[in-house]
Protein backbone atom coordinates (compact mmCIF):
# COMPACT_ATOMS: atom_id res chain seq x y z
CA UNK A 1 34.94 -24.68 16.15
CA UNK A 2 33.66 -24.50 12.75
CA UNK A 3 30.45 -25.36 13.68
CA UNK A 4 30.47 -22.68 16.34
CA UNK A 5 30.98 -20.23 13.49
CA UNK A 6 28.29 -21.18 11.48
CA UNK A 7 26.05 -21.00 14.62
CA UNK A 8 27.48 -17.42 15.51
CA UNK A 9 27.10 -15.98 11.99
CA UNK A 10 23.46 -17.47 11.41
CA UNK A 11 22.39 -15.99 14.64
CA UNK A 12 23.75 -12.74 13.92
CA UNK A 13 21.94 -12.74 10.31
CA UNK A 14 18.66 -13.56 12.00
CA UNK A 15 19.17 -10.74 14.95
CA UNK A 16 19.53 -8.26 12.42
CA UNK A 17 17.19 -5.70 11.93
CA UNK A 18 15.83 -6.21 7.88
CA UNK A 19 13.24 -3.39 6.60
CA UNK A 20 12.26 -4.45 3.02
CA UNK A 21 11.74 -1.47 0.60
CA UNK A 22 8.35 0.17 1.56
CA UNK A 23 6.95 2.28 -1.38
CA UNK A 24 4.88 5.16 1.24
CA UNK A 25 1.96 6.64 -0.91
CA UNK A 26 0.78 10.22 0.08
CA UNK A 27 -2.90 10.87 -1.37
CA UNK A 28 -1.54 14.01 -3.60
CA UNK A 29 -2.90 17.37 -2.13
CA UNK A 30 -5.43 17.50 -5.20
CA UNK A 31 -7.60 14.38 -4.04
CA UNK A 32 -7.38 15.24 -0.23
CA UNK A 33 -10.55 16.73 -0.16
CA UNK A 34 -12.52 14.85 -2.65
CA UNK A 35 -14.81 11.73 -1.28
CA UNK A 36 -14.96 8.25 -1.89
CA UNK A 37 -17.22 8.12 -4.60
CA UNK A 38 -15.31 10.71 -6.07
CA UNK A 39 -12.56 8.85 -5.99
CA UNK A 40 -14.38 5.35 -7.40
CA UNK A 41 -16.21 7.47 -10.32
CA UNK A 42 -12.57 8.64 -11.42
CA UNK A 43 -11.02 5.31 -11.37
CA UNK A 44 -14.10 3.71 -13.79
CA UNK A 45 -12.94 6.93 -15.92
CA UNK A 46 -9.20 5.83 -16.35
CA UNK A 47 -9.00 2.15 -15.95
CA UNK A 48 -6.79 2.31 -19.27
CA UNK A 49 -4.40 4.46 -17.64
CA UNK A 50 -2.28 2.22 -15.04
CA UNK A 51 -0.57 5.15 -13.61
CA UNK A 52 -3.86 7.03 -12.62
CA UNK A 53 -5.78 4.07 -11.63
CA UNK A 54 -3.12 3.12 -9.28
CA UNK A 55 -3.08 6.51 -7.78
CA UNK A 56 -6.80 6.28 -7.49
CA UNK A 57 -6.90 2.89 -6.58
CA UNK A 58 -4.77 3.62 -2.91
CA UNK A 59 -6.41 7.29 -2.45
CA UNK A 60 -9.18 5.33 -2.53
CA UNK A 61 -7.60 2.22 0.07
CA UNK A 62 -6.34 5.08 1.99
CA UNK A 63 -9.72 7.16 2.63
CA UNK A 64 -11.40 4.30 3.19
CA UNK A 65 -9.07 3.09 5.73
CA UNK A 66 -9.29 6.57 7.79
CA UNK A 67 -12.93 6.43 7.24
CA UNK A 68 -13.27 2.77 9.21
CA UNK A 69 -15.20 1.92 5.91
CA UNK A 70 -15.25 -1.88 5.71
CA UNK A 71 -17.01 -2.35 3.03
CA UNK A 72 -14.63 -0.01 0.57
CA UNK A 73 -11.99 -1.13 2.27
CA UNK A 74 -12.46 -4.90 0.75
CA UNK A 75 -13.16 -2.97 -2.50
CA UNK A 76 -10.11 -0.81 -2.57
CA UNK A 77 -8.36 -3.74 -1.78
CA UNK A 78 -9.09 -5.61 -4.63
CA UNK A 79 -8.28 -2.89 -7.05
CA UNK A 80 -4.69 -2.49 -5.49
CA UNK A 81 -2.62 -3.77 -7.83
């Protein structure tokens, strides 16, 4: 019976649904327009600044992505921190 339990309560953990927290980035309406190399000449500018190079660093993941560019995809991926 106790067993039984234990069976019952692991299988209901593992049948629940789990989402982990997923940060969704927006590019912010001021980079929308601008291109990739835009975007990659900005992020040399302010690789001191965290907060602005990670902003730059998934516009840039993000346009490359709609873009189908494989290349700057590998690159923004590597500068996602």
């Amino acid at each position: 019976m106790k067993t039984l339990k234990i069976i019952l309560a692991v299988a209901f953990i593992l049948t629940q649904k789990s989402n982990a927290q997923q940060k969704v980035f927006k590019i912010p309406d001021t980079l929308k327009n601008k291109s990739i190399n835009y975007i990659v000449d900005r992020m040399d500018e302010n690789e001191d600044n965290d907060s602005l190079d990670s902003i730059y660093a998934y516009t840039y993941l993000l346009k490359s992505k709609s873009a189908n560019d494989y290349e700057n995809i590998i690159k923004a991926y590597n500068t996602v921190h």
